[in-house]
N, C-alpha and C. Protein backbone atom coordinates (compact mmCIF):
# COMPACT_ATOMS: atom_id res chain seq x y z
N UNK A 1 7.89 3.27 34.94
CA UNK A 1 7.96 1.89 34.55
C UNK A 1 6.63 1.47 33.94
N UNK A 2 6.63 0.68 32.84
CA UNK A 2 5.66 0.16 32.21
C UNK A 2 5.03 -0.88 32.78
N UNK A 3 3.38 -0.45 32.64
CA UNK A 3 2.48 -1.70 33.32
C UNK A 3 2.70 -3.15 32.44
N UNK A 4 2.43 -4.36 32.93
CA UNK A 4 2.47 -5.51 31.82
C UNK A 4 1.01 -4.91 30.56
N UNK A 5 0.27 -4.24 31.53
CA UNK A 5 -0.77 -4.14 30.00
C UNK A 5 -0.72 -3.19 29.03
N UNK A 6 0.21 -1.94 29.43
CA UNK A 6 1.20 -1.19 28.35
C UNK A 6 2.27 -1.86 27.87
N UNK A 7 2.89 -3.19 28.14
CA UNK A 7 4.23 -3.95 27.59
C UNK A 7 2.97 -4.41 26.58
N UNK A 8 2.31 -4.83 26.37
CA UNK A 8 1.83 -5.46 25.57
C UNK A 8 0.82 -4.96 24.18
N UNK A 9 0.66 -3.69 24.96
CA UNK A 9 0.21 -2.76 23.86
C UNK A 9 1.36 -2.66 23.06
N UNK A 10 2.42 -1.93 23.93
CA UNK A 10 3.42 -1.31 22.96
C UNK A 10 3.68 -2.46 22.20
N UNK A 11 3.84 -3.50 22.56
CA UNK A 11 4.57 -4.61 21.95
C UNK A 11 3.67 -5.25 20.79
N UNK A 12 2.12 -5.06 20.48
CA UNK A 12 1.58 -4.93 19.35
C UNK A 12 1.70 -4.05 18.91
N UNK A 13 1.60 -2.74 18.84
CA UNK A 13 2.45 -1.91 18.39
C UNK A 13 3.14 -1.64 17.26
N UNK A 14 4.64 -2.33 18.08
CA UNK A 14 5.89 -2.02 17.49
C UNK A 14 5.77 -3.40 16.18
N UNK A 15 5.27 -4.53 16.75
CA UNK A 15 4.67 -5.33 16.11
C UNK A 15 3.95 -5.45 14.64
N UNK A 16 2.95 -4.81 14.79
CA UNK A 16 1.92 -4.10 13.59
C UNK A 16 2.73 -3.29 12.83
N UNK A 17 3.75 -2.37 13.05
CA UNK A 17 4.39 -1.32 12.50
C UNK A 17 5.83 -2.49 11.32
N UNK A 18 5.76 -3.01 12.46
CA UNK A 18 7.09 -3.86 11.60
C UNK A 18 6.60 -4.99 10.66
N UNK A 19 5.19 -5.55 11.04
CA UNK A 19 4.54 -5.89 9.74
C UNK A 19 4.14 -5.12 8.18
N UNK A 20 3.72 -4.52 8.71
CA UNK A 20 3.10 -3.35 7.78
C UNK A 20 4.38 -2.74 6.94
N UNK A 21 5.59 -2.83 7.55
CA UNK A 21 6.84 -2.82 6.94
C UNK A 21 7.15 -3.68 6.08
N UNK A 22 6.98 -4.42 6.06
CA UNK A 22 7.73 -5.95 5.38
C UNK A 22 6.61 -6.12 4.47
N UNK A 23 5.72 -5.88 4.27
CA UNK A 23 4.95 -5.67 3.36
C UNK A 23 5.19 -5.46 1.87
N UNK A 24 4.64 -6.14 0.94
CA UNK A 24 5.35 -6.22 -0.66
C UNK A 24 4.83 -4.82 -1.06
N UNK A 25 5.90 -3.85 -1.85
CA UNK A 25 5.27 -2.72 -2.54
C UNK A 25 3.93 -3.36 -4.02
N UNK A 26 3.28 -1.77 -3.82
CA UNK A 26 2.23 -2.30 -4.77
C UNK A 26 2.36 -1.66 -6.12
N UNK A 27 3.43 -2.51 -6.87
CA UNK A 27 3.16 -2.49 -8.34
C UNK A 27 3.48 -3.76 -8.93
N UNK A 28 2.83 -4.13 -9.93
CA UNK A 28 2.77 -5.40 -10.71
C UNK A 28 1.64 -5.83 -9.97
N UNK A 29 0.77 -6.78 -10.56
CA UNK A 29 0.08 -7.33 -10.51
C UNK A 29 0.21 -8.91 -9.31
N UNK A 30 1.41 -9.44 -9.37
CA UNK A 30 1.73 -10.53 -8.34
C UNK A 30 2.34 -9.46 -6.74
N UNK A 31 2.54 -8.54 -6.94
CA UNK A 31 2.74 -7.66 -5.90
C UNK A 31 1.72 -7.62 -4.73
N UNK A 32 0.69 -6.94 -5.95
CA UNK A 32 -0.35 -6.19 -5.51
C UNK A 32 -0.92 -7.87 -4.93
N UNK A 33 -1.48 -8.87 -5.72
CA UNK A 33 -1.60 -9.73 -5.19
C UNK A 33 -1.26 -10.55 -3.70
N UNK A 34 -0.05 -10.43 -3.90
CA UNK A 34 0.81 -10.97 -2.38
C UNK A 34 0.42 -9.63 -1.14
N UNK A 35 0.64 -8.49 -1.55
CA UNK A 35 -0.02 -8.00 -0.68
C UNK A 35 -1.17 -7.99 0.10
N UNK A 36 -1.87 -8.32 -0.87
CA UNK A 36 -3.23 -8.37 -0.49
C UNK A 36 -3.55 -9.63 0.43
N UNK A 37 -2.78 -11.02 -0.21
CA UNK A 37 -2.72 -11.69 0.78
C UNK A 37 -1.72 -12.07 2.19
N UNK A 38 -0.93 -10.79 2.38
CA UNK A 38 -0.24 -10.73 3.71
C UNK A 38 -1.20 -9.73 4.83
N UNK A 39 -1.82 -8.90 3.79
CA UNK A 39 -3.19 -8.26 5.03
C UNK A 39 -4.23 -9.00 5.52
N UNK A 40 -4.58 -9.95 4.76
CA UNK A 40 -5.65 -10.69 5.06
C UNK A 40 -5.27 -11.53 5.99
N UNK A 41 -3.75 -12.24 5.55
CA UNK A 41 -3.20 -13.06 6.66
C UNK A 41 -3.02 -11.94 7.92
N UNK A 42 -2.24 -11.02 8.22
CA UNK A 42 -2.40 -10.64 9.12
C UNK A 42 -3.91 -9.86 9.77
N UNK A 43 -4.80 -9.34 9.40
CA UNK A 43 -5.94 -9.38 9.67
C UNK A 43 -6.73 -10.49 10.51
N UNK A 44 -6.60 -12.06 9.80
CA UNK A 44 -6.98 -12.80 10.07
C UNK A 44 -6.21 -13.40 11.50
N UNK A 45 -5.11 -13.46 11.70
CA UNK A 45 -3.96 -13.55 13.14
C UNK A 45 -3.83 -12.38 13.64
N UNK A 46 -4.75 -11.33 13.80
CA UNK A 46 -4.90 -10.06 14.54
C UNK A 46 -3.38 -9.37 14.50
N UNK A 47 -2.52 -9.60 13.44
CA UNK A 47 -1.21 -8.60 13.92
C UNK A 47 -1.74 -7.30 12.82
N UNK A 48 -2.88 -7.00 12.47
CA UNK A 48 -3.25 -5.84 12.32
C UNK A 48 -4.77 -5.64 12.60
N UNK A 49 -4.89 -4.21 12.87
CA UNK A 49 -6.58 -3.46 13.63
C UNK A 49 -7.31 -4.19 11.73
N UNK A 50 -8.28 -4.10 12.20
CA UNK A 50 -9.41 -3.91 11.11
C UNK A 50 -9.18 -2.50 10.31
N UNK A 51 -9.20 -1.54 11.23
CA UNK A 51 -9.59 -0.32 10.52
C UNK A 51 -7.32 0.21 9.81
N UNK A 52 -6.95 -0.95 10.03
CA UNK A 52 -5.36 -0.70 9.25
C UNK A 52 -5.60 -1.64 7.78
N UNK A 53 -6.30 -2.66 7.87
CA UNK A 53 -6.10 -3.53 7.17
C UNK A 53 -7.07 -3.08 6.19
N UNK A 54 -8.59 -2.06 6.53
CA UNK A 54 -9.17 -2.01 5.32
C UNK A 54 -8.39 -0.82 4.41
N UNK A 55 -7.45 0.02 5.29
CA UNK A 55 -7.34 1.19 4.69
C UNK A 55 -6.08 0.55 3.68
N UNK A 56 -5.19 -0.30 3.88
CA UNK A 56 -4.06 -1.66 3.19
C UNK A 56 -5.07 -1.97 1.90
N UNK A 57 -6.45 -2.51 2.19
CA UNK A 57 -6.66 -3.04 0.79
C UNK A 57 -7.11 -2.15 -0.06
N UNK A 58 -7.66 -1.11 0.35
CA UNK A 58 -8.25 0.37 -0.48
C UNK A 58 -6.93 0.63 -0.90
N UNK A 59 -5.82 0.71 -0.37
CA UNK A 59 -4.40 0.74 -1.30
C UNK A 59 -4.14 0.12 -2.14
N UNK A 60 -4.49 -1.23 -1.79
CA UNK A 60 -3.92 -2.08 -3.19
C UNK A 60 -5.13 -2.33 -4.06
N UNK A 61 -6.37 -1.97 -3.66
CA UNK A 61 -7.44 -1.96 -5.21
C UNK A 61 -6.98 -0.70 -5.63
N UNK A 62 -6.63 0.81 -5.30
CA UNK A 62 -6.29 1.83 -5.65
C UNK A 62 -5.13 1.33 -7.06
N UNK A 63 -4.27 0.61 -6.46
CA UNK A 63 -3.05 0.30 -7.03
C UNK A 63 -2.78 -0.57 -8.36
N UNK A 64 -3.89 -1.57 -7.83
CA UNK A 64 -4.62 -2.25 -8.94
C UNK A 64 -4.94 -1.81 -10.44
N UNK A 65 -6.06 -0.87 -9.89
CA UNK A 65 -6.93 -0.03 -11.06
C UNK A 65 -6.05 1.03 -11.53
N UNK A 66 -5.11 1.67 -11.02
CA UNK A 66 -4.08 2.51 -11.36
C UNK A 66 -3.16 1.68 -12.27
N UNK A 67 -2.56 1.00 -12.05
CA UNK A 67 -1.46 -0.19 -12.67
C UNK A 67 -1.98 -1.26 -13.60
N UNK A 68 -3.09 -1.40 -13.63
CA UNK A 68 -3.97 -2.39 -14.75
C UNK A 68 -4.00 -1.72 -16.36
N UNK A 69 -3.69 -2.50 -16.89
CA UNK A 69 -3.40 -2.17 -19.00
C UNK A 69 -5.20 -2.65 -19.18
N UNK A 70 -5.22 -3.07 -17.84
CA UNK A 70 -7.55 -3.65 -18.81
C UNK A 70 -8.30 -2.05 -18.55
N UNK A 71 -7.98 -1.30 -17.69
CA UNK A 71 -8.96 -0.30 -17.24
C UNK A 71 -8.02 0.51 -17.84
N UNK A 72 -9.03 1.80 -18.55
CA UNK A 72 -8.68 3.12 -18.31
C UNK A 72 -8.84 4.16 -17.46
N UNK A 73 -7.55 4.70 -16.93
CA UNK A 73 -7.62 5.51 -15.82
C UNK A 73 -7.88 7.27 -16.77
N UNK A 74 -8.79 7.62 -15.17
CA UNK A 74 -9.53 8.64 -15.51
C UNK A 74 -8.22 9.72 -15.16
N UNK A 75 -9.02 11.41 -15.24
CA UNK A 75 -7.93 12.31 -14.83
C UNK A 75 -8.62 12.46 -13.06
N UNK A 76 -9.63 11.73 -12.61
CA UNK A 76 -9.73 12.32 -11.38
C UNK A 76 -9.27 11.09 -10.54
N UNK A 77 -9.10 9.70 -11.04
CA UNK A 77 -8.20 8.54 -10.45
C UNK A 77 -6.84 9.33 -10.55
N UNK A 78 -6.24 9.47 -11.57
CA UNK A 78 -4.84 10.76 -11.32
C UNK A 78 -4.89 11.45 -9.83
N UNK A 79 -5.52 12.58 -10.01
CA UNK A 79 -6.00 13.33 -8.89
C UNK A 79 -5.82 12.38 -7.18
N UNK A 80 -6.74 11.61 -7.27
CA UNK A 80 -6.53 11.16 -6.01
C UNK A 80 -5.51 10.30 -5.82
N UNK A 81 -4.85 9.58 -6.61
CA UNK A 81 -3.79 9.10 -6.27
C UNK A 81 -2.96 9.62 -6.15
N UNK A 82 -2.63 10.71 -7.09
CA UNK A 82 -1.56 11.71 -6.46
C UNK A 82 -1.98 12.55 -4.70
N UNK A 83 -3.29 13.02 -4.69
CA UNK A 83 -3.23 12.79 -3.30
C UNK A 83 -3.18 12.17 -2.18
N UNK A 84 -3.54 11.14 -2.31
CA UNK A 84 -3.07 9.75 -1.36
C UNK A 84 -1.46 9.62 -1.90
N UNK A 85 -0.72 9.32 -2.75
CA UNK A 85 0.67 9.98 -2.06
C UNK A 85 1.34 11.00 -2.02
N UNK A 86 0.85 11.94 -1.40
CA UNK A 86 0.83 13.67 -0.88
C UNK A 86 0.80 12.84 0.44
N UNK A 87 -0.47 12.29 0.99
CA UNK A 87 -0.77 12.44 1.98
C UNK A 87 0.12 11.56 2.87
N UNK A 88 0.85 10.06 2.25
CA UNK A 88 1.68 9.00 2.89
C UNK A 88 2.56 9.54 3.56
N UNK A 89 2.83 8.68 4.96
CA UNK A 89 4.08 8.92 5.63
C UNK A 89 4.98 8.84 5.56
N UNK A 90 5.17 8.17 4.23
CA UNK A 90 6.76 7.88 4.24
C UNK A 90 6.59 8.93 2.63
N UNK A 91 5.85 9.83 2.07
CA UNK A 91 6.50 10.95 1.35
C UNK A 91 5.98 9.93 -0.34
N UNK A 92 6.05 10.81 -1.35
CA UNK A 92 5.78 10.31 -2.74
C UNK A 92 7.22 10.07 -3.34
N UNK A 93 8.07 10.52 -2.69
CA UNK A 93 9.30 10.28 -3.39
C UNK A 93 9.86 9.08 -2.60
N UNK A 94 9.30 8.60 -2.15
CA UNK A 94 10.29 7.53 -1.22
C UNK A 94 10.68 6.35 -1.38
N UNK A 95 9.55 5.62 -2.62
CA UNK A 95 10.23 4.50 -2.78
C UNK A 95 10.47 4.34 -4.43
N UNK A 96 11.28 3.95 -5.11
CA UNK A 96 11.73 3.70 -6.06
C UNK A 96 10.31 3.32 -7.59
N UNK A 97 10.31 4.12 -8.08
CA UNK A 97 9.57 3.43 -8.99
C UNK A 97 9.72 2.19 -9.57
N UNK A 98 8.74 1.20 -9.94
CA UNK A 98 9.45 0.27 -10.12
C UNK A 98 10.11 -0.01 -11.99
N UNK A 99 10.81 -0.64 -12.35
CA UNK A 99 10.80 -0.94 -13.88
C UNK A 99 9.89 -0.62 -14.65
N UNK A 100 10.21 -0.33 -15.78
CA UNK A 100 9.12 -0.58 -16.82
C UNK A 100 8.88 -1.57 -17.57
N UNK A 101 7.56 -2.13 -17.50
CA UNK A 101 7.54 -3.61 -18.70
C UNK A 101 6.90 -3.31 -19.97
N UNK A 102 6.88 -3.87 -20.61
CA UNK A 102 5.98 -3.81 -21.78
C UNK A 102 4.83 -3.76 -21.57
N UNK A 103 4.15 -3.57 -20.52
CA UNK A 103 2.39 -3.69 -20.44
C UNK A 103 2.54 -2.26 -19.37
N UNK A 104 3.05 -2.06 -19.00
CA UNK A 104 3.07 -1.31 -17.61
C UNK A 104 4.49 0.06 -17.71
N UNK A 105 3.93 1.22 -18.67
CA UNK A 105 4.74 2.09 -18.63
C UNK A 105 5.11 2.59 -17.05
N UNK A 106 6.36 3.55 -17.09
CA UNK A 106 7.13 4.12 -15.97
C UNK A 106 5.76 4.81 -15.13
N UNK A 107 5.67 4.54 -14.13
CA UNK A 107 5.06 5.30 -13.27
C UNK A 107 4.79 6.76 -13.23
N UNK A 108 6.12 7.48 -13.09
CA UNK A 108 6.40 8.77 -13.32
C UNK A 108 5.51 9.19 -15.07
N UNK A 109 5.53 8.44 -16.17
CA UNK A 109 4.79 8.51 -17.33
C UNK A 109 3.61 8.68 -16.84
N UNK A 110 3.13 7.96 -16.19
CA UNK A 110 1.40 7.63 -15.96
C UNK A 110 1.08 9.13 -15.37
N UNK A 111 1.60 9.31 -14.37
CA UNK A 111 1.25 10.98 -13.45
C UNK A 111 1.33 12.00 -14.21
N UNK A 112 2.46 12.22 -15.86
CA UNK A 112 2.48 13.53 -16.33
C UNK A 112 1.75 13.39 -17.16
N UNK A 113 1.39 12.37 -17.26
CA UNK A 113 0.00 12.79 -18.92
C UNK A 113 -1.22 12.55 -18.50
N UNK A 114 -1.62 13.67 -17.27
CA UNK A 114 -2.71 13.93 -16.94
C UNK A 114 -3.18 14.66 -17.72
C-alpha cells in the first residue's frame, strides 16, 4: 500500500506526464510560440521540474531555428536534429508532419537535402 507521500509523488507524476502531453506540437511559428508559453506556465505553477522545462524550451528554440525561412540551417543543425529525434520517446516517425505552407516546405524536404 502506498504511503500519502508516494500518493503524491506519483500523483505529480502522472500529472507532469499528462501535461507534457497536451502540449502544442512544434511546428509553425504560433505553435512553437504557445508552446513555449504552456512551459513557462507550467514551470511557473510547478506542474513541471526545472530540469523538464529547460530541456521543453531547448526543443522549441531547436524547432524554431529549424522551421524559421529568416535563418539558414546548417548541415550539422540537420545532424542534431535528426538526432534528437533518434533519440525521442515517442520515435521520429510518430507524429504527423505537419502541412506545407508557402514559407515552410514539407519537413521530410528539409531532412533529405542535407
Amino acid at each position: 500500500m502506498l504511503k500519502e507521500e508516494d500518493s503524491e509523488a506519483l500523483a505529480f507524476v502522472e500529472a507532469a506526464e499528462a501535461y507534457q502531453a497536451a502540449l502544442p506540437l512544434l511546428f509553425g511559428d504560433e505553435n512553437i510560440r504557445d508552446f513555449i508559453a504552456c512551459v513557462t506556465f507550467g514551470l511557473a505553477t510547478t506542474r513541471l521540474l526545472h530540469e523538464v522545462a529547460a530541456r521543453l524550451l531547448y526543443a522549441a528554440q531547436i524547432a524554431y531555428n529549424v522551421t524559421s525561412p529568416r535563418t539558414k540551417i546548417s548541415k550539422k543543425s540537420h545532424k542534431l536534429l535528426d538526432k534528437c529525434l533518434a533519440l525521442s520517446p515517442l520515435g521520429p516517425k510518430s507524429v504527423p508532419p505537419p502541412p506545407p505552407t508557402k514559407n515552410h516546405p514539407p519537413i521530410h524536404l528539409i531532412a533529405e537535402n542535407k
